[in-house]
Structure formats: structure tokens, C-alpha cells
N, C-alpha and C. Protein backbone atom coordinates (compact mmCIF):
# COMPACT_ATOMS: atom_id res chain seq x y z
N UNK A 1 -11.29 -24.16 17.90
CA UNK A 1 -10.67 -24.94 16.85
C UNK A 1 -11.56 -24.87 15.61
N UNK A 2 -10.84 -25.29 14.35
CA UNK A 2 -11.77 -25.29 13.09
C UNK A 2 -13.02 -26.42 13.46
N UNK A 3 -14.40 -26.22 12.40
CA UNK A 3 -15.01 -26.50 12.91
C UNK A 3 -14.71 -27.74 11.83
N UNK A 4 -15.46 -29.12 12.46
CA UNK A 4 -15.13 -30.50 11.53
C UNK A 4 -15.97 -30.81 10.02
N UNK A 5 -15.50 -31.38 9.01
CA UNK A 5 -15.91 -31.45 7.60
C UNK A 5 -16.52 -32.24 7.26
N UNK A 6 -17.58 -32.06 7.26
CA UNK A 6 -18.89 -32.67 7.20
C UNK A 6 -19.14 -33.56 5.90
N UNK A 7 -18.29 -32.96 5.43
CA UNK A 7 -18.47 -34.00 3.37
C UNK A 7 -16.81 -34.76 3.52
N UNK A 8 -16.79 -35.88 2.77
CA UNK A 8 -16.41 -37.11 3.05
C UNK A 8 -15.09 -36.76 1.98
N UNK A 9 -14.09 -37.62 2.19
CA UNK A 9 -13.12 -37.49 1.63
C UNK A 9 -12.28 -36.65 2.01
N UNK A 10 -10.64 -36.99 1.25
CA UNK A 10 -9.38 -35.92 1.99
C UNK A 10 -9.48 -34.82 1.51
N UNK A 11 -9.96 -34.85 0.22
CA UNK A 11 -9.85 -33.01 -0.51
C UNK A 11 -10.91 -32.43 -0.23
N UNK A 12 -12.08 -32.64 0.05
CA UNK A 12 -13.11 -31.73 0.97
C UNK A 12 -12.56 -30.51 1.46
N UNK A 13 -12.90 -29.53 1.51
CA UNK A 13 -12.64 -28.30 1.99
C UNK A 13 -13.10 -27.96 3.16
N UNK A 14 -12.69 -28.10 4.57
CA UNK A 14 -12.94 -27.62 5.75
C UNK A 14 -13.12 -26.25 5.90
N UNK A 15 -14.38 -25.81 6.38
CA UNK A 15 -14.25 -24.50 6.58
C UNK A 15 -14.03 -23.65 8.01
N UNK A 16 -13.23 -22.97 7.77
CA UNK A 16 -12.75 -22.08 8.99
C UNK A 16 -13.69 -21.05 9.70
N UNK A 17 -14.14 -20.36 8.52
CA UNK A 17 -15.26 -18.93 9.16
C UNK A 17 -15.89 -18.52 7.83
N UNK A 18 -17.12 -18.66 8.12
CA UNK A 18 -18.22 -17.97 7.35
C UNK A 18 -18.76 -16.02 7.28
N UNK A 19 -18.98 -15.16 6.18
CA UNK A 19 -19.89 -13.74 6.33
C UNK A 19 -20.92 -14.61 5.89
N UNK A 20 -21.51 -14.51 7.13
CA UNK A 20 -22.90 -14.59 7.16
C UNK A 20 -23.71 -13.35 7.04
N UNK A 21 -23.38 -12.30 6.56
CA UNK A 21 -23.75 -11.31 6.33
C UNK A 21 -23.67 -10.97 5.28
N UNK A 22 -22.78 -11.52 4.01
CA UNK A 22 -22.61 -11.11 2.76
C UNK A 22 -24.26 -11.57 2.20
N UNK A 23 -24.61 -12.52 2.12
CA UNK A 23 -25.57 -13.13 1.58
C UNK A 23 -26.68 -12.35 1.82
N UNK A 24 -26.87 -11.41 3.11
CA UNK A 24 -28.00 -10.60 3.31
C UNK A 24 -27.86 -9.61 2.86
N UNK A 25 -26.82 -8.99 2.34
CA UNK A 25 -26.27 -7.62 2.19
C UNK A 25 -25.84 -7.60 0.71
N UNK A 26 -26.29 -8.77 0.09
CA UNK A 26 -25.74 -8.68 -1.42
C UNK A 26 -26.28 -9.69 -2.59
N UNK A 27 -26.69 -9.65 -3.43
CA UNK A 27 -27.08 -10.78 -4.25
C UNK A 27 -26.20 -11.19 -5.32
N UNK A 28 -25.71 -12.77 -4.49
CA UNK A 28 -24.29 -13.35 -5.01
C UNK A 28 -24.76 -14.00 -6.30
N UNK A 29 -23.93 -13.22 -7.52
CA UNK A 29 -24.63 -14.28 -9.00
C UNK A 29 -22.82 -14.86 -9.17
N UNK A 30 -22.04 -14.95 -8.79
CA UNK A 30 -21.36 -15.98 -9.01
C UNK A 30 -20.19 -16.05 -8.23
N UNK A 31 -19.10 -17.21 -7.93
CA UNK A 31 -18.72 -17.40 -6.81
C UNK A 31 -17.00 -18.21 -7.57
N UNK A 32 -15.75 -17.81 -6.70
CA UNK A 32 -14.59 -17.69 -7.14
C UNK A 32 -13.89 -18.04 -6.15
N UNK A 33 -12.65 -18.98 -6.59
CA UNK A 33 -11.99 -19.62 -5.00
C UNK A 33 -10.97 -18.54 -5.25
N UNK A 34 -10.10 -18.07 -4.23
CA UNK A 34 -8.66 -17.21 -4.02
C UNK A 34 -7.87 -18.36 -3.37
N UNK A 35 -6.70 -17.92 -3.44
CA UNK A 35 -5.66 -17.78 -1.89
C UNK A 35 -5.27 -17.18 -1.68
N UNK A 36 -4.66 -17.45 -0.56
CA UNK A 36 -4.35 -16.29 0.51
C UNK A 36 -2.58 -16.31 0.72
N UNK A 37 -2.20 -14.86 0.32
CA UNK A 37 -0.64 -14.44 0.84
C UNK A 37 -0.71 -14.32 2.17
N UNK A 38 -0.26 -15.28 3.57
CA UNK A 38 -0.42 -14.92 4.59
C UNK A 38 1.13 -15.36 5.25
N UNK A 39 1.30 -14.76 6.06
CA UNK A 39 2.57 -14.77 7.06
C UNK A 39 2.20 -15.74 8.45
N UNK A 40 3.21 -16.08 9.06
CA UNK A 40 3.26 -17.62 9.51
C UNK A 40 2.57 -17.42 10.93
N UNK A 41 2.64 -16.71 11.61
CA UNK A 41 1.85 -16.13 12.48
C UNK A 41 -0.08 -16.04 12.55
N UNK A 42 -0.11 -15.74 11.06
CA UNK A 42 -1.33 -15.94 10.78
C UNK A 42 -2.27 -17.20 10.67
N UNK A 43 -1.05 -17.98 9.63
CA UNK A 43 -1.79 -19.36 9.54
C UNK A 43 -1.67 -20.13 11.03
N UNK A 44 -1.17 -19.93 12.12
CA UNK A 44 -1.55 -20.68 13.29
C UNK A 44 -2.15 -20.17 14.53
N UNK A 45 -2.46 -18.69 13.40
CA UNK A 45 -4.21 -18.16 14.16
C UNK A 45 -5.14 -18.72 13.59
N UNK A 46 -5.12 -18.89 12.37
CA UNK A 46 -6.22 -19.73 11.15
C UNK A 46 -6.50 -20.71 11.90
N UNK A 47 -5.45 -21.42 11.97
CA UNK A 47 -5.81 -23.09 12.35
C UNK A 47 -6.18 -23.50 13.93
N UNK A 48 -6.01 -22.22 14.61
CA UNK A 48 -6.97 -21.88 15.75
C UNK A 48 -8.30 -21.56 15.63
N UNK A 49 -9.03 -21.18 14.71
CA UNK A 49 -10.20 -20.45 14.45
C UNK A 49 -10.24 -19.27 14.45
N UNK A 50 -9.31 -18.23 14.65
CA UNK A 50 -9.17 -16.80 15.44
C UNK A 50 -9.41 -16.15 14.40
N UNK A 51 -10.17 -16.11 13.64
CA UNK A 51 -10.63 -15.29 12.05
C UNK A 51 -11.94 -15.38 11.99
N UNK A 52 -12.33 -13.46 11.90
CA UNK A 52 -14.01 -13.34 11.14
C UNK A 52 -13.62 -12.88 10.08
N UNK A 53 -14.28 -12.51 9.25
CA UNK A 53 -15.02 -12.06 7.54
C UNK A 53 -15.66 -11.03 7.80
N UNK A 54 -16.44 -10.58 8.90
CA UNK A 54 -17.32 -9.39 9.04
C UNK A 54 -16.53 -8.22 8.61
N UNK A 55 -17.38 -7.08 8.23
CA UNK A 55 -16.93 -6.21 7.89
C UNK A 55 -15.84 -6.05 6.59
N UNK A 56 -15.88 -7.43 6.14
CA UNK A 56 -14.51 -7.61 4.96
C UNK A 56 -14.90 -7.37 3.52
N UNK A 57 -13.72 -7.00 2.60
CA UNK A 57 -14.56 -6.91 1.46
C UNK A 57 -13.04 -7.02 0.13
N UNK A 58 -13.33 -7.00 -0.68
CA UNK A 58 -11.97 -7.43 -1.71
C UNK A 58 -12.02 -6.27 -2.70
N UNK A 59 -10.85 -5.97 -3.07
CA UNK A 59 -10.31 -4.46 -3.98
C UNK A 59 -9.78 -4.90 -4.95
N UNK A 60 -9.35 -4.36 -5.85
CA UNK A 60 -8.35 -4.19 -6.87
C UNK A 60 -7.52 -3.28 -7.05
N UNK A 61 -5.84 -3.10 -6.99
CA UNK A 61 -5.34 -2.44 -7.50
C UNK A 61 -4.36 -2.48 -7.98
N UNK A 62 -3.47 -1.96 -8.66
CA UNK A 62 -2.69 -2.06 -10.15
C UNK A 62 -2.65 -3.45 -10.24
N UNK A 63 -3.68 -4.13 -10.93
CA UNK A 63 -4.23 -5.20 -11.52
C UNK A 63 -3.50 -6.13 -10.09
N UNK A 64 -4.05 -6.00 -9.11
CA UNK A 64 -3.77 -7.15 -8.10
C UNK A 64 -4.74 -6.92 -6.98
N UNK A 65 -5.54 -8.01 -6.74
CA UNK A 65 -6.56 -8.53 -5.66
C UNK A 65 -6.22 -8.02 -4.21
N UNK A 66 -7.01 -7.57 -3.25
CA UNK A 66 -6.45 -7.44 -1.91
C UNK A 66 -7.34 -7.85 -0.98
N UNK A 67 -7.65 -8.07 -0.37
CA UNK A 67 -8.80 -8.25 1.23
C UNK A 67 -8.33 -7.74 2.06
N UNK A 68 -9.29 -6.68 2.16
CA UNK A 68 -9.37 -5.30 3.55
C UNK A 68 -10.40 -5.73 5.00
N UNK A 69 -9.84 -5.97 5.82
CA UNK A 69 -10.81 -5.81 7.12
C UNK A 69 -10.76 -7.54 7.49
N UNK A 70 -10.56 -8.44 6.97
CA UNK A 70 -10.19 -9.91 7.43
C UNK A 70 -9.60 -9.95 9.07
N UNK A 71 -10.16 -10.30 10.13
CA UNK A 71 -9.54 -10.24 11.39
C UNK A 71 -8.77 -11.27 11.50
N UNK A 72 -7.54 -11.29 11.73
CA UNK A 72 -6.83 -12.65 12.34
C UNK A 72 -5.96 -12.20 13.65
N UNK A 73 -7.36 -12.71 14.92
CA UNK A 73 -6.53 -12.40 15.93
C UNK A 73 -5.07 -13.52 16.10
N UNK A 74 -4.18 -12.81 16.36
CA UNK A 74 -2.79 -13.34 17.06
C UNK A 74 -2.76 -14.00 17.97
N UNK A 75 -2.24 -15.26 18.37
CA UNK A 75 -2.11 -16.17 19.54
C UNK A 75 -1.08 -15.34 20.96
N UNK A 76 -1.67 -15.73 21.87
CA UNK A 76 -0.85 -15.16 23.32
C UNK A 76 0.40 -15.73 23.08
N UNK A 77 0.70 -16.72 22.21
CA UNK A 77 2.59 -17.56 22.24
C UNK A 77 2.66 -16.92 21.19
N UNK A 78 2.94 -15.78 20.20
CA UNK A 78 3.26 -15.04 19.40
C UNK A 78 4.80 -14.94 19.00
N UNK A 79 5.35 -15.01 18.36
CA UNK A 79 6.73 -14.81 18.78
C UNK A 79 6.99 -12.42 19.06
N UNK A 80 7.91 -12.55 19.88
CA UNK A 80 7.76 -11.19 20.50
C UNK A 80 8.57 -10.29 19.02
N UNK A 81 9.62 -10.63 18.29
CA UNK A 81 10.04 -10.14 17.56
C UNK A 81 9.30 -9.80 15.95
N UNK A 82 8.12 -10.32 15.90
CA UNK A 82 7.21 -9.70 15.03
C UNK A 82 5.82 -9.03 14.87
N UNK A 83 5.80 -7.75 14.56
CA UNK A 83 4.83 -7.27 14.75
C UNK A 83 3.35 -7.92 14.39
N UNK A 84 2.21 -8.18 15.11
CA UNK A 84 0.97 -8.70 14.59
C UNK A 84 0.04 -7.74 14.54
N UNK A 85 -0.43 -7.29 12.73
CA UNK A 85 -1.36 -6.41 12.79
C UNK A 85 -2.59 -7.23 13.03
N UNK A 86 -4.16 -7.50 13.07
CA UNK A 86 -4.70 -8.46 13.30
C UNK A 86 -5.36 -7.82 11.82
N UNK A 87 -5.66 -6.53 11.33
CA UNK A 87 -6.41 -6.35 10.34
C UNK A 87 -5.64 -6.09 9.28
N UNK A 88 -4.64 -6.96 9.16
CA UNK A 88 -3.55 -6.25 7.90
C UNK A 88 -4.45 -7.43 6.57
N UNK A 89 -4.09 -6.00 5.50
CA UNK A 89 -4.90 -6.51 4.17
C UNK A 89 -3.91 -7.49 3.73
N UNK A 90 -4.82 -8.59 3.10
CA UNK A 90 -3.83 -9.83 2.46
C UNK A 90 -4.16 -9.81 1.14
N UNK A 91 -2.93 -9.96 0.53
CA UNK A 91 -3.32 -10.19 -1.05
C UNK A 91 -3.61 -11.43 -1.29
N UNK A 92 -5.10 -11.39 -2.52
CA UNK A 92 -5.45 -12.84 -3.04
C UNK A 92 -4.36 -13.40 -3.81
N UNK A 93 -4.83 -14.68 -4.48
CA UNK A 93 -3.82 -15.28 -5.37
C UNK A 93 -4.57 -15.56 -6.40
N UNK A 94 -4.97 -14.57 -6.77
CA UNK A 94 -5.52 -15.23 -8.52
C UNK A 94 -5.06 -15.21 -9.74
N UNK A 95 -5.49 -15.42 -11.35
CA UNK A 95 -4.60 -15.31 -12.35
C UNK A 95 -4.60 -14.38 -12.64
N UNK A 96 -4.57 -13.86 -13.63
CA UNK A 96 -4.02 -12.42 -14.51
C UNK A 96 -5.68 -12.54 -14.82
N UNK A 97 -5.70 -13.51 -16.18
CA UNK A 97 -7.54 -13.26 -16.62
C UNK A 97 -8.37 -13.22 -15.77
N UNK A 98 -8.32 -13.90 -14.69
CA UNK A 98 -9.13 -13.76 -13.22
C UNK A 98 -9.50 -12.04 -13.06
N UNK A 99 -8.28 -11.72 -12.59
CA UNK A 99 -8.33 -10.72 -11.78
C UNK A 99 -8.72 -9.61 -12.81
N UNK A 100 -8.61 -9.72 -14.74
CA UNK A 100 -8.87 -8.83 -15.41
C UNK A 100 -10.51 -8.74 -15.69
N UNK A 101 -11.15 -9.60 -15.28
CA UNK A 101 -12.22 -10.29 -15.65
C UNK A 101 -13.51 -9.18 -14.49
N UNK A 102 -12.67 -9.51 -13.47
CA UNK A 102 -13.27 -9.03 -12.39
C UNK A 102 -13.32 -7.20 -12.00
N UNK A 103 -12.35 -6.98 -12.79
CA UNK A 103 -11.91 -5.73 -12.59
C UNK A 103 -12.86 -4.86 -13.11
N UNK A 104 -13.12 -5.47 -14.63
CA UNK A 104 -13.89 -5.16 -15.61
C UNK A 104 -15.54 -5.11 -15.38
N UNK A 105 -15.62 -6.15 -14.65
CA UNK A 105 -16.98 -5.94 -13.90
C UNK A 105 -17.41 -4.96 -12.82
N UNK A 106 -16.13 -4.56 -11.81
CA UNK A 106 -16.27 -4.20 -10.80
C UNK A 106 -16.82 -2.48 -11.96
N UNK A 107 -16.00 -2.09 -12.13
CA UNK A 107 -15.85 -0.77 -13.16
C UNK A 107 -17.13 -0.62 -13.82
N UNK A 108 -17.06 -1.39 -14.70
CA UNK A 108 -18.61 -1.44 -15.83
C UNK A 108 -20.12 -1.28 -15.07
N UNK A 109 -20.08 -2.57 -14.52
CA UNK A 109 -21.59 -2.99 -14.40
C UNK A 109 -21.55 -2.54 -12.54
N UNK A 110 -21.02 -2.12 -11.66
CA UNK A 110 -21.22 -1.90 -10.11
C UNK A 110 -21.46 -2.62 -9.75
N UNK A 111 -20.35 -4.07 -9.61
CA UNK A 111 -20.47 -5.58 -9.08
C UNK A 111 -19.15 -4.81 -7.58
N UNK A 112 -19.99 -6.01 -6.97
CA UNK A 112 -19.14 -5.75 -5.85
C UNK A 112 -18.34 -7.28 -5.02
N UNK A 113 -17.22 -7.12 -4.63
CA UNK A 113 -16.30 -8.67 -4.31
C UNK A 113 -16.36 -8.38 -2.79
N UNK A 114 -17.19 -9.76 -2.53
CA UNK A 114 -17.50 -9.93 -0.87
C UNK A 114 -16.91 -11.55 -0.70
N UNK A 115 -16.10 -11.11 0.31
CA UNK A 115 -15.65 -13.03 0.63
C UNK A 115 -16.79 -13.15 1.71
N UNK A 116 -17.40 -15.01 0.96
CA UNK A 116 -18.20 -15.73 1.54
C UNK A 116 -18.01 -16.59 3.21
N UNK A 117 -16.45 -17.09 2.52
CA UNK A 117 -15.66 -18.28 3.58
C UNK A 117 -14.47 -18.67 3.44
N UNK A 118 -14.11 -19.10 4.43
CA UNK A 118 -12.26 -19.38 4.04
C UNK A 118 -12.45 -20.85 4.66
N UNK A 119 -11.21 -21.70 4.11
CA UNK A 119 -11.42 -23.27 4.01
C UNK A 119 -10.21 -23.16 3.96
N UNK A 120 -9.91 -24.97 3.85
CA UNK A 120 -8.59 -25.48 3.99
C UNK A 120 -8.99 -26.29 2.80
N UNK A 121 -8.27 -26.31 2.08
CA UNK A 121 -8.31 -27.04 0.54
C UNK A 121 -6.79 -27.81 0.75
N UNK A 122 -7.22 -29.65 0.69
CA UNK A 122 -5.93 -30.05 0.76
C UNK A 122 -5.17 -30.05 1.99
N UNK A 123 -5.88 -29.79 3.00
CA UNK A 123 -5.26 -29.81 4.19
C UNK A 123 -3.92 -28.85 4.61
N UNK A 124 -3.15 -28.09 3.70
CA UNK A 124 -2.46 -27.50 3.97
C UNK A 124 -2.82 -25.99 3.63
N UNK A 125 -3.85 -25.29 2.88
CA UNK A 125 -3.78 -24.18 1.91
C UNK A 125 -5.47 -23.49 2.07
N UNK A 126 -4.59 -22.71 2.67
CA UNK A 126 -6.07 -21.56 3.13
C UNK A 126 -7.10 -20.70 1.90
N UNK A 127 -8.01 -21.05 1.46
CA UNK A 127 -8.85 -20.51 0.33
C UNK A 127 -9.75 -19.54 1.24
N UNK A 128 -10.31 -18.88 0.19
CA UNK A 128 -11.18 -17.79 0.27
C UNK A 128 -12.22 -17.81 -0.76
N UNK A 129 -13.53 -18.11 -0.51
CA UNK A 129 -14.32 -18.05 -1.33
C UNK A 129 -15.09 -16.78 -1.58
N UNK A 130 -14.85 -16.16 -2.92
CA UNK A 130 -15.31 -14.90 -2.90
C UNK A 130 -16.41 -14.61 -3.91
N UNK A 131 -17.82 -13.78 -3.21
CA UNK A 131 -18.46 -13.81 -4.08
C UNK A 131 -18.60 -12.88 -5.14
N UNK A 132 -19.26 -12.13 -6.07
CA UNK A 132 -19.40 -11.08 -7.08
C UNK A 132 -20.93 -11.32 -7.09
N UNK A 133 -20.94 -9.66 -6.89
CA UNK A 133 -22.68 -9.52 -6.49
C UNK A 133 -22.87 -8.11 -6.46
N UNK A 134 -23.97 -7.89 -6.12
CA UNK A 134 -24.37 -6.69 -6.14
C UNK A 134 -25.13 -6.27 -4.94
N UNK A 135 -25.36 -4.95 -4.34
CA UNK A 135 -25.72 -4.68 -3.18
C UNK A 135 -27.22 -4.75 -2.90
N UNK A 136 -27.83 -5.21 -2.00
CA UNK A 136 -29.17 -5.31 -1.91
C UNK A 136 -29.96 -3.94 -1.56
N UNK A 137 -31.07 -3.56 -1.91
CA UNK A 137 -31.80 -2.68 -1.23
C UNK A 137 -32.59 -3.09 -0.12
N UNK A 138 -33.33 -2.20 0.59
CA UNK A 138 -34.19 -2.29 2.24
C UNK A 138 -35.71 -3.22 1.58
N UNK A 139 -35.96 -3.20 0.48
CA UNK A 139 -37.14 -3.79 0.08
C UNK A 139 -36.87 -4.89 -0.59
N UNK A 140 -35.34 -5.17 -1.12
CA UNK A 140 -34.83 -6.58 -1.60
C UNK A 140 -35.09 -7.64 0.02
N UNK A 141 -34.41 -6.96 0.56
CA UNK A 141 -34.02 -7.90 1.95
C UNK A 141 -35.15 -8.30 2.84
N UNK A 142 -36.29 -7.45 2.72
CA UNK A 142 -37.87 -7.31 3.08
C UNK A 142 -38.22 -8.52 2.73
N UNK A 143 -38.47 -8.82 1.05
CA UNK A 143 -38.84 -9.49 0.46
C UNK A 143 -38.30 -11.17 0.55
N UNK A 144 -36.91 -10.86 0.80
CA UNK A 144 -35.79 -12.15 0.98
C UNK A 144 -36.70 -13.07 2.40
N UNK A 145 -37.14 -12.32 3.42
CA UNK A 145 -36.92 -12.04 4.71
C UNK A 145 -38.85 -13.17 4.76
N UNK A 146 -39.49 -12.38 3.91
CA UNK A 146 -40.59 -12.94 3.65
C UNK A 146 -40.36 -14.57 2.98
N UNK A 147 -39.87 -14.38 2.06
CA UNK A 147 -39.95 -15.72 1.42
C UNK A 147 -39.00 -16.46 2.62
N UNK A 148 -38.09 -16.21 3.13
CA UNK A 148 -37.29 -17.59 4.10
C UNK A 148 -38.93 -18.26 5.07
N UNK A 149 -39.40 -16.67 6.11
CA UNK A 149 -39.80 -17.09 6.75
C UNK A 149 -41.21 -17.84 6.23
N UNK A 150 -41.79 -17.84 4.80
CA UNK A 150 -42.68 -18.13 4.03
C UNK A 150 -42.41 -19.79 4.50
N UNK A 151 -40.99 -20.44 3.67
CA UNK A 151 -40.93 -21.68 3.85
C UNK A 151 -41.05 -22.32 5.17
N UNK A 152 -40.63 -21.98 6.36
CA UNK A 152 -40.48 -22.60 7.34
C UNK A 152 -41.50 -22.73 7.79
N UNK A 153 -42.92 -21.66 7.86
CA UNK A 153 -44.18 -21.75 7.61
C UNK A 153 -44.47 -22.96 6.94
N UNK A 154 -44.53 -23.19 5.72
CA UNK A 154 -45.18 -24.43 5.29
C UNK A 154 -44.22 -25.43 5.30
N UNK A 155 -43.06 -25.69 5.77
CA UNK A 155 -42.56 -26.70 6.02
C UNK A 155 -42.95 -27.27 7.81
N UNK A 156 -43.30 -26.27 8.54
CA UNK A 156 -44.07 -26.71 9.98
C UNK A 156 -45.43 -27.44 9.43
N UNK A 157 -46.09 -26.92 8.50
CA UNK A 157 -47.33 -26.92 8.21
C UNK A 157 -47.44 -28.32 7.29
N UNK A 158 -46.22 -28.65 6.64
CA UNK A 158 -46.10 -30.12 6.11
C UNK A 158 -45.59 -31.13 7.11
N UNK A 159 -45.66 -30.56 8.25
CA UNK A 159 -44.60 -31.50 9.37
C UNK A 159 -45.75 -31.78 9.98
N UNK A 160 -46.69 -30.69 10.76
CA UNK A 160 -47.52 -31.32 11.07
C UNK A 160 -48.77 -31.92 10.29
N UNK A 161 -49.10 -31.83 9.05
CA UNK A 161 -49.68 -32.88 8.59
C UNK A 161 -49.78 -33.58 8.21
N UNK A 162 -48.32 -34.43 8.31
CA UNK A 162 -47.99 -35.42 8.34
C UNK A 162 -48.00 -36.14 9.35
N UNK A 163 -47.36 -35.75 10.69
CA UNK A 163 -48.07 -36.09 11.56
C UNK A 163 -49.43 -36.40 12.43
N UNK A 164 -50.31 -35.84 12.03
CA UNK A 164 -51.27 -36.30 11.98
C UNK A 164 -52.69 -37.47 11.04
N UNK A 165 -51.44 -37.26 9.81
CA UNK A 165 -52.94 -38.04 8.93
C UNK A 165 -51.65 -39.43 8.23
């Protein structure tokens, strides 16, 4: 099942499934809600949990958004008369300047559109949080890798001396 929403209130955004891999694999400088064109089959795999992000990534073409590689496995009560692809690409829902905005970046500067997480906004309406970033190198992620494990180091190291003095 989705997992429960930890921040208070009805419009809170529940989240369904996290790439926990985008964030290692990319340095996110800014971040964009979508929605999602999905077929009815899908949303009551959603609201099962039956969706990763791995391997996923967002396109553009003739000025319209897509997400390639999104898994939504299909429930065993399926209805038999419609086909379920599990990796079929879904188109986002963004505006016109949105999507011109982005396009322009993708082209120009070698930004790249990685979805972060998908949520329930409003309790009825499946979002996609997508980031714009750029790809990391083997000595970015080195470095990333150092500084995490840097803090937890001196946050043990403030734990225990506090505990003691």
C-alpha cells in the first residue's frame, strides 16, 4: 500500500515511490510538479504501490512531455479485455511555457529531466515530481559520497560528546 503522510493536513502530498537514484546520478538545480495521463487500470496499480521510477527518465516531443520506463505493475483482478503494458510511456501534463522553457534548456545548455517522485496531490491526482539537472561524473559522486559520510562522522562524534560531558 502507499506509504502514510507524514506532514499534516488534507492537501499534503502523499508519496507513492521515490528514484532514489536520480539524486546520485544527477545534480538537481531545480524541481517541477507534472501530471500524469494515465488509464484506469493504472491508477489502481498506483494506489496499490505497484510503481518504481528506476530506470525512468522524461522526453520531449513535438512540444509535448513524455515519461519513458515508469513501471506500473498491473493487478491479478485486471479486467481481461484490456491490454496492460506495465512500461507504457505516459504523457506529462504541463503548460505550453512549461514545456517551452524546458525544451530550451534540454537543447542549449545539456540539462537533463529525471522524475524524483510521484504523490497524490489532493487525494485524487497523481503528480510527478520532476527534476532538471545535469549528469554527475565518477569524481562528482566520490566527492558527494565523502561529504555524506563526512557528516555522520561528526554527527556520531557530537552524539557522543554529548553524552559524555
Amino acid at each position: 500500500m502507499v506509504k502514510k503522510n507524514t506532514k499534516k493536513g488534507k492537501n499534503a502530498p502523499a508519496t507513492i515511490a521515490r528514484n532514489k537514484r536520480a539524486t546520485f546520478e544527477f545534480r538537481i538545480e531545480d524541481k517541477i510538479e507534472a501530471g500524469l495521463e494515465l488509464m484506469g487500470w493504472e491508477v489502481k496499480s498506483i494506489r496499490m504501490g505497484k510503481v518504481t521510477l528506476q530506470d525512468c527518465y522524461v522526453y520531449i516531443k513535438n512540444g509535448e512531455a513524455f515519461m519513458h520506463g515508469c513501471t506500473v505493475q498491473p493487478l491479478n483482478t485486471a479486467s481481461t479485455h484490456v491490454v496492460c503494458d506495465p512500461i507504457r510511456t505516459k504523457k506529462l501534463l504541463l503548460k505550453r511555457t512549461e514545456i517551452d522553457k524546458l525544451a530550451g534548456l534540454i537543447e542549449r545548455q545539456g540539462y537533463t529531466l529525471v522524475p524524483l517522485s510521484m504523490y497524490w496531490r489532493k487525494g485524487a491526482w497523481v503528480k510527478v515530481e520532476i527534476g532538471l539537472g545535469k549528469g554527475k561524473k565518477d569524481h562528482d559522486k566520490r566527492q558527494d559520497t565523502k561529504e555524506r559520510e563526512w557528516k555522520v562522522e561528526q554527527a556520531r562524534v557530537m552524539k557522543k560528546d554529548k553524552m559524555n560531558g
